[in-house]
PDB file of N, CA and C in Angstrom:
ATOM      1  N   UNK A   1     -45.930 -42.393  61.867  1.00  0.00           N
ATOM      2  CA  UNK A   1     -46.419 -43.372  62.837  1.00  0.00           C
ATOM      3  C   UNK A   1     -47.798 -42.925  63.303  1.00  0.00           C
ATOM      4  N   UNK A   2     -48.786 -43.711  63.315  1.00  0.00           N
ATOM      5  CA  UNK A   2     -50.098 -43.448  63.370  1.00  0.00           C
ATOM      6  C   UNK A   2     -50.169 -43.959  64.813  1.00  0.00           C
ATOM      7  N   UNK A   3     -50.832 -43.122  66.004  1.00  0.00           N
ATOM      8  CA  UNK A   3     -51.078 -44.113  67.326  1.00  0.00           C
ATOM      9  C   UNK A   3     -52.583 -43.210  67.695  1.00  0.00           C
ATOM     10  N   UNK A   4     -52.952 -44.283  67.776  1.00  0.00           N
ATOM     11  CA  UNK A   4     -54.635 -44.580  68.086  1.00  0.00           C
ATOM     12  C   UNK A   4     -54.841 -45.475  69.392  1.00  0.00           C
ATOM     13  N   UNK A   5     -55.812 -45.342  70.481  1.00  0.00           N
ATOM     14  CA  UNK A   5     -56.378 -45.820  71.600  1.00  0.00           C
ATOM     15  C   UNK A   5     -57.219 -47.421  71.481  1.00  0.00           C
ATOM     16  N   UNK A   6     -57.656 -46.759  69.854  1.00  0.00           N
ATOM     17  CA  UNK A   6     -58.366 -48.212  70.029  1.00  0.00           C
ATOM     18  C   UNK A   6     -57.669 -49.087  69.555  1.00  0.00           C
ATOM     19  N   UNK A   7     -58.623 -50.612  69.145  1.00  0.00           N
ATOM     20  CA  UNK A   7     -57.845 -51.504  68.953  1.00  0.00           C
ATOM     21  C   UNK A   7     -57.729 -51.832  67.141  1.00  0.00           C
ATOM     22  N   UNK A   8     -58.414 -50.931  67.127  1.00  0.00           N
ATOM     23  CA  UNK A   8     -58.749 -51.320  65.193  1.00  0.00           C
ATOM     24  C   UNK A   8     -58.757 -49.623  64.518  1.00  0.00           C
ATOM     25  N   UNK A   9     -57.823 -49.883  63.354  1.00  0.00           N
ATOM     26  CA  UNK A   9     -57.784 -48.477  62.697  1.00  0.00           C
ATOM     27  C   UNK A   9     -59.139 -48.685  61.420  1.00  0.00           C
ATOM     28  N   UNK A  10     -59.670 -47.885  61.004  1.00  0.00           N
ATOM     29  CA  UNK A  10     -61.080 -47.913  59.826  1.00  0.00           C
ATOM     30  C   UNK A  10     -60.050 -47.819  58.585  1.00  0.00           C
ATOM     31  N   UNK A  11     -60.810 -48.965  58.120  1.00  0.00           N
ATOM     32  CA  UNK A  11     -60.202 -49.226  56.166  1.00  0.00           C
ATOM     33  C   UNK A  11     -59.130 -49.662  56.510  1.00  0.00           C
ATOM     34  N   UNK A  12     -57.948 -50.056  57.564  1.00  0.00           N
ATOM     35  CA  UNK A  12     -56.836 -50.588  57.500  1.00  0.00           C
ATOM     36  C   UNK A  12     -56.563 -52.072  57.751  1.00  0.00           C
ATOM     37  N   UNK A  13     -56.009 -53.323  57.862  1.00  0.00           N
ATOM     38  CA  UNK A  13     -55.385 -54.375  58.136  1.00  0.00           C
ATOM     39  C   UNK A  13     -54.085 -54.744  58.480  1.00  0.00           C
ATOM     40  N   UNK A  14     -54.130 -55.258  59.424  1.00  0.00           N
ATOM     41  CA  UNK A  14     -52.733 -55.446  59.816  1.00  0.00           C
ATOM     42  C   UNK A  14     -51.846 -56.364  60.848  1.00  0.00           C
ATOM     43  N   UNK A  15     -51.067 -56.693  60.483  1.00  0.00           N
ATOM     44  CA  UNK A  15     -50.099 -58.070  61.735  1.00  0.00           C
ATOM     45  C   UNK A  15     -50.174 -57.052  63.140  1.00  0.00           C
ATOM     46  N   UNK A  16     -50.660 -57.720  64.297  1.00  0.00           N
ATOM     47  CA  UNK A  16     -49.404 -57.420  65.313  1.00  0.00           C
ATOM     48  C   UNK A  16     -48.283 -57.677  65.239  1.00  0.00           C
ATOM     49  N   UNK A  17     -47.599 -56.906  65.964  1.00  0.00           N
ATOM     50  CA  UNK A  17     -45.839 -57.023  65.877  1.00  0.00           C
ATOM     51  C   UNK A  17     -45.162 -57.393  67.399  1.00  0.00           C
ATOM     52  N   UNK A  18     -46.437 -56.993  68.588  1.00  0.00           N
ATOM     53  CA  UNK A  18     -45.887 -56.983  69.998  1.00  0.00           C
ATOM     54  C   UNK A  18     -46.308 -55.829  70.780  1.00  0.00           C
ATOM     55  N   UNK A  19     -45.976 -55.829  72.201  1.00  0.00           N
ATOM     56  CA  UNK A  19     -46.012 -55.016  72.622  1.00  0.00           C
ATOM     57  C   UNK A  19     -44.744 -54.133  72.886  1.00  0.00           C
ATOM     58  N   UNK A  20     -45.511 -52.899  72.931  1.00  0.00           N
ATOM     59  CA  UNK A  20     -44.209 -51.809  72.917  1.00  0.00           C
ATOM     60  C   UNK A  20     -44.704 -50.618  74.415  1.00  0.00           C
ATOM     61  N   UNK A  21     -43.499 -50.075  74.892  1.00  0.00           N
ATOM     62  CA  UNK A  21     -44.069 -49.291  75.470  1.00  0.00           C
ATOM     63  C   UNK A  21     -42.357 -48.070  75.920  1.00  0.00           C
ATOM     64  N   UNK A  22     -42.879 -47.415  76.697  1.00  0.00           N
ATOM     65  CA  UNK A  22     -41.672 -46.316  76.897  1.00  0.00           C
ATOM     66  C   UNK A  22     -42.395 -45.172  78.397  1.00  0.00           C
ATOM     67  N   UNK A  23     -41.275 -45.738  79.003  1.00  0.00           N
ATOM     68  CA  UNK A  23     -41.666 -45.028  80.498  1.00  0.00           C
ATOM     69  C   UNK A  23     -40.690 -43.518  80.994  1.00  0.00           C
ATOM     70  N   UNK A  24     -40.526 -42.753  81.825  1.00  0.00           N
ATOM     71  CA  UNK A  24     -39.937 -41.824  82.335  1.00  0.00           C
ATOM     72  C   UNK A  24     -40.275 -41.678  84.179  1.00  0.00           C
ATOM     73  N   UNK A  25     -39.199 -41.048  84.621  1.00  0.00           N
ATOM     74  CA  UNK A  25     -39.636 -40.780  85.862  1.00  0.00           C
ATOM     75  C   UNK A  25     -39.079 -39.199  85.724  1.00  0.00           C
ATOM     76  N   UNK A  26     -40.083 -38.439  86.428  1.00  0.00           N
ATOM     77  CA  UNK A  26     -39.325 -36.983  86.228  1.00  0.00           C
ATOM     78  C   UNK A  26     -39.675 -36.291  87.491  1.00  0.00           C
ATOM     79  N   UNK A  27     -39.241 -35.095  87.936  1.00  0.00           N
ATOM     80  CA  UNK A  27     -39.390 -34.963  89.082  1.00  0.00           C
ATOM     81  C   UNK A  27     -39.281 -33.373  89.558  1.00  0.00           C
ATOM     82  N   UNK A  28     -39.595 -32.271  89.715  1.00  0.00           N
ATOM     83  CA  UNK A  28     -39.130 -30.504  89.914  1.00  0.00           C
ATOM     84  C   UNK A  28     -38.225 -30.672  90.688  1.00  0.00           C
ATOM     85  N   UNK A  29     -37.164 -29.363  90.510  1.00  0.00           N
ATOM     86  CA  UNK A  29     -36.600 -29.435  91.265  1.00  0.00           C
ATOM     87  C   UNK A  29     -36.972 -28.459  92.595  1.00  0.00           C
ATOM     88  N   UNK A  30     -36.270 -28.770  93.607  1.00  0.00           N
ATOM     89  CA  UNK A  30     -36.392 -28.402  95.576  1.00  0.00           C
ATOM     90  C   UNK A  30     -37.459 -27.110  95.094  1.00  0.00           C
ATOM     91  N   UNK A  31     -36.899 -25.900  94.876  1.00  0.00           N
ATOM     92  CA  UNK A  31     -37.355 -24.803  94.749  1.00  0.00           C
ATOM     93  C   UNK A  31     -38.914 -24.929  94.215  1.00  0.00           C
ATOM     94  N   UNK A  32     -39.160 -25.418  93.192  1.00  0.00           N
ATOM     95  CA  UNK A  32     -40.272 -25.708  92.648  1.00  0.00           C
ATOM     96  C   UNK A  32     -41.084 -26.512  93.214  1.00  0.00           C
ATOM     97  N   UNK A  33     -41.077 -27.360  94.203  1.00  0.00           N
ATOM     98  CA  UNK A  33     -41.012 -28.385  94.970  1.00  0.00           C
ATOM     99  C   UNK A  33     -42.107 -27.621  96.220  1.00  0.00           C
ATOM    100  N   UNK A  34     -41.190 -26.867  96.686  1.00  0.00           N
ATOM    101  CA  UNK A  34     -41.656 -25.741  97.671  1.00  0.00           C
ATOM    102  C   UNK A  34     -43.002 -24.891  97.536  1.00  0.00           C
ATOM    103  N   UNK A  35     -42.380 -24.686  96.447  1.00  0.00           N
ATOM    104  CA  UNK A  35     -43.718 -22.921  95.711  1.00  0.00           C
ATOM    105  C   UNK A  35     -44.670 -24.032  95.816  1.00  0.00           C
ATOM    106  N   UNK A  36     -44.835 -25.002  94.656  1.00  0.00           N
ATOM    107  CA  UNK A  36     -46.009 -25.871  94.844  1.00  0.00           C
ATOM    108  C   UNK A  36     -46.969 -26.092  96.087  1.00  0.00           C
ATOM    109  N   UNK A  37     -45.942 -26.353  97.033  1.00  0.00           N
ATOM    110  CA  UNK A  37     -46.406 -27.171  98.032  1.00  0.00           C
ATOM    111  C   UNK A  37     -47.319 -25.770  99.380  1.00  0.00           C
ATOM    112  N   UNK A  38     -46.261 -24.786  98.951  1.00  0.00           N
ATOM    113  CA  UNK A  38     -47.165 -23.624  99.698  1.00  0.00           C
ATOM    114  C   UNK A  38     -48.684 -23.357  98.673  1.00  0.00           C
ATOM    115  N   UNK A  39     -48.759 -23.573  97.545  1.00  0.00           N
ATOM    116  CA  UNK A  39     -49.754 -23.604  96.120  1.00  0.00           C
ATOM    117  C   UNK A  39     -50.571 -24.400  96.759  1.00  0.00           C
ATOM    118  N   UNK A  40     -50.476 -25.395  97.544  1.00  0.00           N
ATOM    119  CA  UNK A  40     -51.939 -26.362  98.539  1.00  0.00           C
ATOM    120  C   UNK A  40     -52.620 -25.671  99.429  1.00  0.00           C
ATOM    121  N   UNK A  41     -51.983 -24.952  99.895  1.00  0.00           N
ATOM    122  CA  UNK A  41     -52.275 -24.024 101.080  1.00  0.00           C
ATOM    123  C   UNK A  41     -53.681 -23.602 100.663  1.00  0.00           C
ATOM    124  N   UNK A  42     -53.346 -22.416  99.031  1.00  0.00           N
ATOM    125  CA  UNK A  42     -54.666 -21.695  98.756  1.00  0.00           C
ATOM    126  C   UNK A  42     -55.434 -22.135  97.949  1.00  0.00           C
ATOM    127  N   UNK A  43     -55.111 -23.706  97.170  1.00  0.00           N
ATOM    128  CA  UNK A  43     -55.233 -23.947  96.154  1.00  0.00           C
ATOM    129  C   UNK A  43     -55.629 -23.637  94.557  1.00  0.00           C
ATOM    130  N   UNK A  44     -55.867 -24.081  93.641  1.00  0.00           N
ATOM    131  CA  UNK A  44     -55.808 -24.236  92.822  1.00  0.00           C
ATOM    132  C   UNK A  44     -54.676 -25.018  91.688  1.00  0.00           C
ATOM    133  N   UNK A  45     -54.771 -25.164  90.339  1.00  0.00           N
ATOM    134  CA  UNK A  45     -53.886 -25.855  89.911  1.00  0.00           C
ATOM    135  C   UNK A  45     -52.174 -25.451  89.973  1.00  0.00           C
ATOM    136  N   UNK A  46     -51.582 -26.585  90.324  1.00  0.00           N
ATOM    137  CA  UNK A  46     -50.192 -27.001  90.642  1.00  0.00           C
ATOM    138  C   UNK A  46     -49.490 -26.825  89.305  1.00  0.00           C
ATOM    139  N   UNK A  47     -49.364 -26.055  88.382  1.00  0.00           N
ATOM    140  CA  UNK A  47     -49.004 -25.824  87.532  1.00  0.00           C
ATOM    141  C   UNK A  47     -47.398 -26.190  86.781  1.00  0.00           C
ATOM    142  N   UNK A  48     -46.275 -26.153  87.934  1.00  0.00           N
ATOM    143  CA  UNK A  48     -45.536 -27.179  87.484  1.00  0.00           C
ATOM    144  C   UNK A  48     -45.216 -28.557  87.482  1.00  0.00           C
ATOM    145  N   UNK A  49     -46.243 -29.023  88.559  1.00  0.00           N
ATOM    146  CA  UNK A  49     -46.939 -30.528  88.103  1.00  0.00           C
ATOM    147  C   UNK A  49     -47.110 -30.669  87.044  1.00  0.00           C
ATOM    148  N   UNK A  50     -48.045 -29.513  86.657  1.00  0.00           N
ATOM    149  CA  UNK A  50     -48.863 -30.334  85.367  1.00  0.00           C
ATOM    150  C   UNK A  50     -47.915 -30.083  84.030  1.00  0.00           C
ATOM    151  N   UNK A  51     -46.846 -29.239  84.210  1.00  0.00           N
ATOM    152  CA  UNK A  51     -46.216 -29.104  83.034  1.00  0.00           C
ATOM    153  C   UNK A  51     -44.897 -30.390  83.342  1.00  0.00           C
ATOM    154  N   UNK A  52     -44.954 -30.669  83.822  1.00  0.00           N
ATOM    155  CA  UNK A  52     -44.127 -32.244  84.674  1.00  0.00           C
ATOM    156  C   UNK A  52     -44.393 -33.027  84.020  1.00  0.00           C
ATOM    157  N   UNK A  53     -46.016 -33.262  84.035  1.00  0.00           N
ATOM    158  CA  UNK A  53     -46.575 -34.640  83.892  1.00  0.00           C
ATOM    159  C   UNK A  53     -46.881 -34.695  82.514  1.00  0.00           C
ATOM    160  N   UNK A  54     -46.837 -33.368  82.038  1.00  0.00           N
ATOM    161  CA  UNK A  54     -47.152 -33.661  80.294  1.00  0.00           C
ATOM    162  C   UNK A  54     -45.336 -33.903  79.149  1.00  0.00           C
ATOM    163  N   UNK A  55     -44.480 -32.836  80.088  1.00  0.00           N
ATOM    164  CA  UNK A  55     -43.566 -33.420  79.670  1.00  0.00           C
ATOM    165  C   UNK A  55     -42.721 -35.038  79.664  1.00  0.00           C
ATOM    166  N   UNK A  56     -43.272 -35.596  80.693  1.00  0.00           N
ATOM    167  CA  UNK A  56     -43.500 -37.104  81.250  1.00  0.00           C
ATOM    168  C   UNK A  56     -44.058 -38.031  79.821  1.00  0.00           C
ATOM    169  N   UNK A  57     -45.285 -37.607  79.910  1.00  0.00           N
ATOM    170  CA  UNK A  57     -46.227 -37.912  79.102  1.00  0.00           C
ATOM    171  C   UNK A  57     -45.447 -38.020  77.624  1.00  0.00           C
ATOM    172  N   UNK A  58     -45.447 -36.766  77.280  1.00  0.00           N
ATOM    173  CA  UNK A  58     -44.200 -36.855  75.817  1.00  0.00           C
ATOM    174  C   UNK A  58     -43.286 -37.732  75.545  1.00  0.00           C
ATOM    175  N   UNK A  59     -42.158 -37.880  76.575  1.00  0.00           N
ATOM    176  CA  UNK A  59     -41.141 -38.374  76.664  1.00  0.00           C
ATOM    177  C   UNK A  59     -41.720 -39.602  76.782  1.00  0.00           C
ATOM    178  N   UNK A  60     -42.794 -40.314  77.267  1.00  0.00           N
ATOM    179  CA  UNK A  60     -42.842 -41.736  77.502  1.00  0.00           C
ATOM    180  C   UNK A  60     -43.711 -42.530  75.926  1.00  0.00           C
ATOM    181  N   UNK A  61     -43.730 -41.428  75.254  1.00  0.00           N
ATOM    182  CA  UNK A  61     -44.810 -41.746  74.328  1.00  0.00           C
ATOM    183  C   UNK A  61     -43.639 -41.858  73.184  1.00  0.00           C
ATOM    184  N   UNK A  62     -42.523 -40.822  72.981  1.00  0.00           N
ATOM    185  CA  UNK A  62     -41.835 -40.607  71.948  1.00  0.00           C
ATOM    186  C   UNK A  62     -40.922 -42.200  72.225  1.00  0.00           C
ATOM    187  N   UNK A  63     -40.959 -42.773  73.608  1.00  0.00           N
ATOM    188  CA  UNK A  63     -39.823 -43.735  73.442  1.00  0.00           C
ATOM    189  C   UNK A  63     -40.295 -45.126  73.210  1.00  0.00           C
ATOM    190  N   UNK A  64     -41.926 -45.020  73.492  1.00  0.00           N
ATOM    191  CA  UNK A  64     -43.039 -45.967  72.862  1.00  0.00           C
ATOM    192  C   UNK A  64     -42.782 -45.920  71.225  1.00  0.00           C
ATOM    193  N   UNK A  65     -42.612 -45.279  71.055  1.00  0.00           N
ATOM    194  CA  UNK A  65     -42.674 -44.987  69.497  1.00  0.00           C
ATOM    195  C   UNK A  65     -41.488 -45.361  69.324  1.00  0.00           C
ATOM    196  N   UNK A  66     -40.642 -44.905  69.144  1.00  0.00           N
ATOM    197  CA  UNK A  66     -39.254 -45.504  69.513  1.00  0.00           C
ATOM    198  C   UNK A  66     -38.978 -47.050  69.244  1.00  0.00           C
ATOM    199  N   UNK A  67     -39.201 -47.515  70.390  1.00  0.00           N
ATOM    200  CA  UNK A  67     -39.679 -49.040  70.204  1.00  0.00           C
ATOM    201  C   UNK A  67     -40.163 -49.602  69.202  1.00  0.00           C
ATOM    202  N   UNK A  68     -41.120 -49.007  69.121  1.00  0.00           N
ATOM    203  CA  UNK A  68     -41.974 -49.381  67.612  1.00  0.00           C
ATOM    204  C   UNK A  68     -41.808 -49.283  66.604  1.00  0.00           C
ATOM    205  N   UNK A  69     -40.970 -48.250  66.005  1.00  0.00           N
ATOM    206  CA  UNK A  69     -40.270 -47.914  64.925  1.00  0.00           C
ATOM    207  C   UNK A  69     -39.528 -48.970  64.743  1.00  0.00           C
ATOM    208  N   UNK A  70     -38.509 -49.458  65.853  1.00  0.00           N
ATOM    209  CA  UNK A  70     -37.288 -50.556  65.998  1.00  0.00           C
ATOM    210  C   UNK A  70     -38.073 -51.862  65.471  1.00  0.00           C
ATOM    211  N   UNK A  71     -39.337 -52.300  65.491  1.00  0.00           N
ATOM    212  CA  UNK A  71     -39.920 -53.734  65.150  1.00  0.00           C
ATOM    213  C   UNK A  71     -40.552 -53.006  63.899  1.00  0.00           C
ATOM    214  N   UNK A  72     -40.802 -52.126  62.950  1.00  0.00           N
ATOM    215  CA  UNK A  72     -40.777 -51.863  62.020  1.00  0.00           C
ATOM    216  C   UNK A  72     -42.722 -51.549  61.369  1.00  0.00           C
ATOM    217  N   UNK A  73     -42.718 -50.908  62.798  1.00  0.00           N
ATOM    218  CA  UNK A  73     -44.356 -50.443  62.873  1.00  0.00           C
ATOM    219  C   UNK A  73     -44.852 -49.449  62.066  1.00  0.00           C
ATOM    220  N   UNK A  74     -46.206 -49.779  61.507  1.00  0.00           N
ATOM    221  CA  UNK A  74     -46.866 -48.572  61.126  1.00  0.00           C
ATOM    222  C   UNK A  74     -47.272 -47.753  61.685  1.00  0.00           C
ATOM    223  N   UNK A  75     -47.518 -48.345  62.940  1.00  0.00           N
ATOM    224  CA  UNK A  75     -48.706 -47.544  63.733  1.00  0.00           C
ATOM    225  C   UNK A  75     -48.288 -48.465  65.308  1.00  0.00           C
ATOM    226  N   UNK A  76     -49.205 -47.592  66.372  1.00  0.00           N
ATOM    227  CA  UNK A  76     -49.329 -48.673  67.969  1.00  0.00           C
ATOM    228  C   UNK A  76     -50.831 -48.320  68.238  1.00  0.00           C
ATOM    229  N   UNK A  77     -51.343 -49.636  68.175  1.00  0.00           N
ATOM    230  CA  UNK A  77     -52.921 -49.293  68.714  1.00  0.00           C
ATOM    231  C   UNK A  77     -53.017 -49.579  70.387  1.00  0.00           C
ATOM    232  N   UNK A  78     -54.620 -49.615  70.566  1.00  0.00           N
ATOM    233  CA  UNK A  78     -54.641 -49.558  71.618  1.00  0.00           C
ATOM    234  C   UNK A  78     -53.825 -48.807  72.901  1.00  0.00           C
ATOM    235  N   UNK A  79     -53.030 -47.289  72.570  1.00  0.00           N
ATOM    236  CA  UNK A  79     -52.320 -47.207  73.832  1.00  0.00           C
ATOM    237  C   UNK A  79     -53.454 -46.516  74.483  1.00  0.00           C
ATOM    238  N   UNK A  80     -52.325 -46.695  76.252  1.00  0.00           N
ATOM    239  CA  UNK A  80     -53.301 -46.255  77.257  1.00  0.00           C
ATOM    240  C   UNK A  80     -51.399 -46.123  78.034  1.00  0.00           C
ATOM    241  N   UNK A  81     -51.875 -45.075  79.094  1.00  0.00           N
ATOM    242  CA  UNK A  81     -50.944 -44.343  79.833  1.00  0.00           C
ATOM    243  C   UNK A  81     -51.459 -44.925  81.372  1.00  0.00           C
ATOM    244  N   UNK A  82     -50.098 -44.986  82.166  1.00  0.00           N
ATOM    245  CA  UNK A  82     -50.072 -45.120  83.579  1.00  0.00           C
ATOM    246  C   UNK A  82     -49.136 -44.152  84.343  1.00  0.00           C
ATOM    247  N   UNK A  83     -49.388 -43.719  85.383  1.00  0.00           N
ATOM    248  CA  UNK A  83     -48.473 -42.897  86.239  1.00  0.00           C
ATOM    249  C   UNK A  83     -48.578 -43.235  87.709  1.00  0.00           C
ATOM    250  N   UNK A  84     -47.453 -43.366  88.140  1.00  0.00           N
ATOM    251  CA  UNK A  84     -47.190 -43.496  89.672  1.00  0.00           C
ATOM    252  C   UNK A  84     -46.247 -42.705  90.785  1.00  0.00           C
ATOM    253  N   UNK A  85     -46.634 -42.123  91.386  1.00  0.00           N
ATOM    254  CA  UNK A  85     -45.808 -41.365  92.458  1.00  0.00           C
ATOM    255  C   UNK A  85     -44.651 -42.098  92.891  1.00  0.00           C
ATOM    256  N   UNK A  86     -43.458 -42.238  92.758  1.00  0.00           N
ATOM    257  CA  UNK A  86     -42.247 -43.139  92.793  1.00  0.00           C
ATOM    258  C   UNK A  86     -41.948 -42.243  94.677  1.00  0.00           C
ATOM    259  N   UNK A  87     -41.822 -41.362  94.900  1.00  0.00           N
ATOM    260  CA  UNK A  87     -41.183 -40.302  96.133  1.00  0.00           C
ATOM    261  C   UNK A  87     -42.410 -39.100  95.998  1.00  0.00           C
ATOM    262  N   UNK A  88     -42.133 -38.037  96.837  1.00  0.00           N
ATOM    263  CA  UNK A  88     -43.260 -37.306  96.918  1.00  0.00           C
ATOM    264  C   UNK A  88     -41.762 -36.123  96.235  1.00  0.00           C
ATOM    265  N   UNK A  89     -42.926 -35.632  94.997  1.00  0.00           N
ATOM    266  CA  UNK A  89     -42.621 -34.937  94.100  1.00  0.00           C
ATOM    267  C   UNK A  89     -41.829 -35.946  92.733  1.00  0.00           C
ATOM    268  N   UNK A  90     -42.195 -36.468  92.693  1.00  0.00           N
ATOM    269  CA  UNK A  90     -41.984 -37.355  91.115  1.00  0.00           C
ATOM    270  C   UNK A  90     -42.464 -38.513  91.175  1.00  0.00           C
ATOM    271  N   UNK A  91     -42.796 -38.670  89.627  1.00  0.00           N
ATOM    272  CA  UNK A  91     -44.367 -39.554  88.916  1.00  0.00           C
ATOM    273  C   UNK A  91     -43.063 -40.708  88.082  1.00  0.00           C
ATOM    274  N   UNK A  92     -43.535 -41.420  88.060  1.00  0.00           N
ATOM    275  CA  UNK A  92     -43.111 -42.521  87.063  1.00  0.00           C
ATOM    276  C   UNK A  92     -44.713 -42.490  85.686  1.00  0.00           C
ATOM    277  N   UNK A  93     -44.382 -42.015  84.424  1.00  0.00           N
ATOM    278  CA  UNK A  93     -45.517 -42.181  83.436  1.00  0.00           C
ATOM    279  C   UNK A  93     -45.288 -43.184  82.474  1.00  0.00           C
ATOM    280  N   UNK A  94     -45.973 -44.211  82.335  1.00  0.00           N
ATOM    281  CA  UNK A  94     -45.287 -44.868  81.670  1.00  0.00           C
ATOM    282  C   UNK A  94     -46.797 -44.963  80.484  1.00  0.00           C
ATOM    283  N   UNK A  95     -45.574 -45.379  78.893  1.00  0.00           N
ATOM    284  CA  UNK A  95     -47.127 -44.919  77.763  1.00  0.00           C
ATOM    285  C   UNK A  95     -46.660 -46.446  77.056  1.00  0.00           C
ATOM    286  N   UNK A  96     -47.605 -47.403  76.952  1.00  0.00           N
ATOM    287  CA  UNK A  96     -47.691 -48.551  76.036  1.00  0.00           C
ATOM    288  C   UNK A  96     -49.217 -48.805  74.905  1.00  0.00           C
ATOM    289  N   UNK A  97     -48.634 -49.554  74.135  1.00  0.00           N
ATOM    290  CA  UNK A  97     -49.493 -50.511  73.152  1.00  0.00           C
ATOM    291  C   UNK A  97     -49.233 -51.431  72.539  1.00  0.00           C
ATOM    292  N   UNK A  98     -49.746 -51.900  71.061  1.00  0.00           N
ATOM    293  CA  UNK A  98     -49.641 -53.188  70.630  1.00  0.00           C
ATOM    294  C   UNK A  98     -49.374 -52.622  69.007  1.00  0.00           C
ATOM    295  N   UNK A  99     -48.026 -52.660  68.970  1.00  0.00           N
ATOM    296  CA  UNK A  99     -47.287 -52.286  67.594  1.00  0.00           C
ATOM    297  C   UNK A  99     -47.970 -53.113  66.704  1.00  0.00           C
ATOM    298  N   UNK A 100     -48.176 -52.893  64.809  1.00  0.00           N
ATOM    299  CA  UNK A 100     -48.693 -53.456  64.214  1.00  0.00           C
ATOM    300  C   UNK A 100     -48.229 -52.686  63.110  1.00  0.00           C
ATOM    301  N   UNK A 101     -48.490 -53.542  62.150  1.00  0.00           N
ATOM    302  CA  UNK A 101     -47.605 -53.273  60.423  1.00  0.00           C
ATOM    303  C   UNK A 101     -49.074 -53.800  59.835  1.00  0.00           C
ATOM    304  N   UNK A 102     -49.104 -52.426  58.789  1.00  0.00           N
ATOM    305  CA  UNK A 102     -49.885 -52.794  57.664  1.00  0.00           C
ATOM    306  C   UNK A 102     -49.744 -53.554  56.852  1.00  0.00           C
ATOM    307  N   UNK A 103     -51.143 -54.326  56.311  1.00  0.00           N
ATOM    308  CA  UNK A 103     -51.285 -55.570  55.402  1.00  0.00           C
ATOM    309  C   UNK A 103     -51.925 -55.073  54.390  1.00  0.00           C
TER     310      UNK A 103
END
């Protein structure tokens, strides 16, 4: 499965199939929650945030794909990622595009 940002792959042709996409909400747990939050105090990077938000990231991309596989895709162009603070300490990431089969 080929996934690319833009909207056109070079040398290829192809149907859209739809849009596809695949979201997660994830969240640390209490303990981790804590350390972080004393981690503002002196700052610098929030480090199990960021390993949060990439595992987020993964998971919302693999179920994009997912999707896409199911309508019988070559590829998903155009994706682009969104994330939203659902509660304080967890993100909703959600990863979409526009499934398409080679011609």
């Amino acid at each position: 499965m080929l996934l690319v940002n833009t909207d056109y792959i070079t040398g290829k042709n192809f149907e859209m199939l739809g849009l596809v996409k695949g979201s997660t909400i994830q969240s640390k747990n209490i303990g981790r929650d804590i350390t972080q939050g004393f981690k503002t105090i002196v700052g610098g990077e929030l480090g199990a945030y960021t390993e949060m938000m990439n595992e987020a990231r993964s998971l919302a991309t693999k179920r994009m794909v997912a999707e896409a596989e199911s309508l019988g895709a070559d590829a998903v162009v155009n994706i682009r990622y969104a994330s939203a603070a659902v509660m304080q300490g967890a993100a909703e990431v959600m990863a979409y595009g526009t499934a398409v089969k080679f011609i």
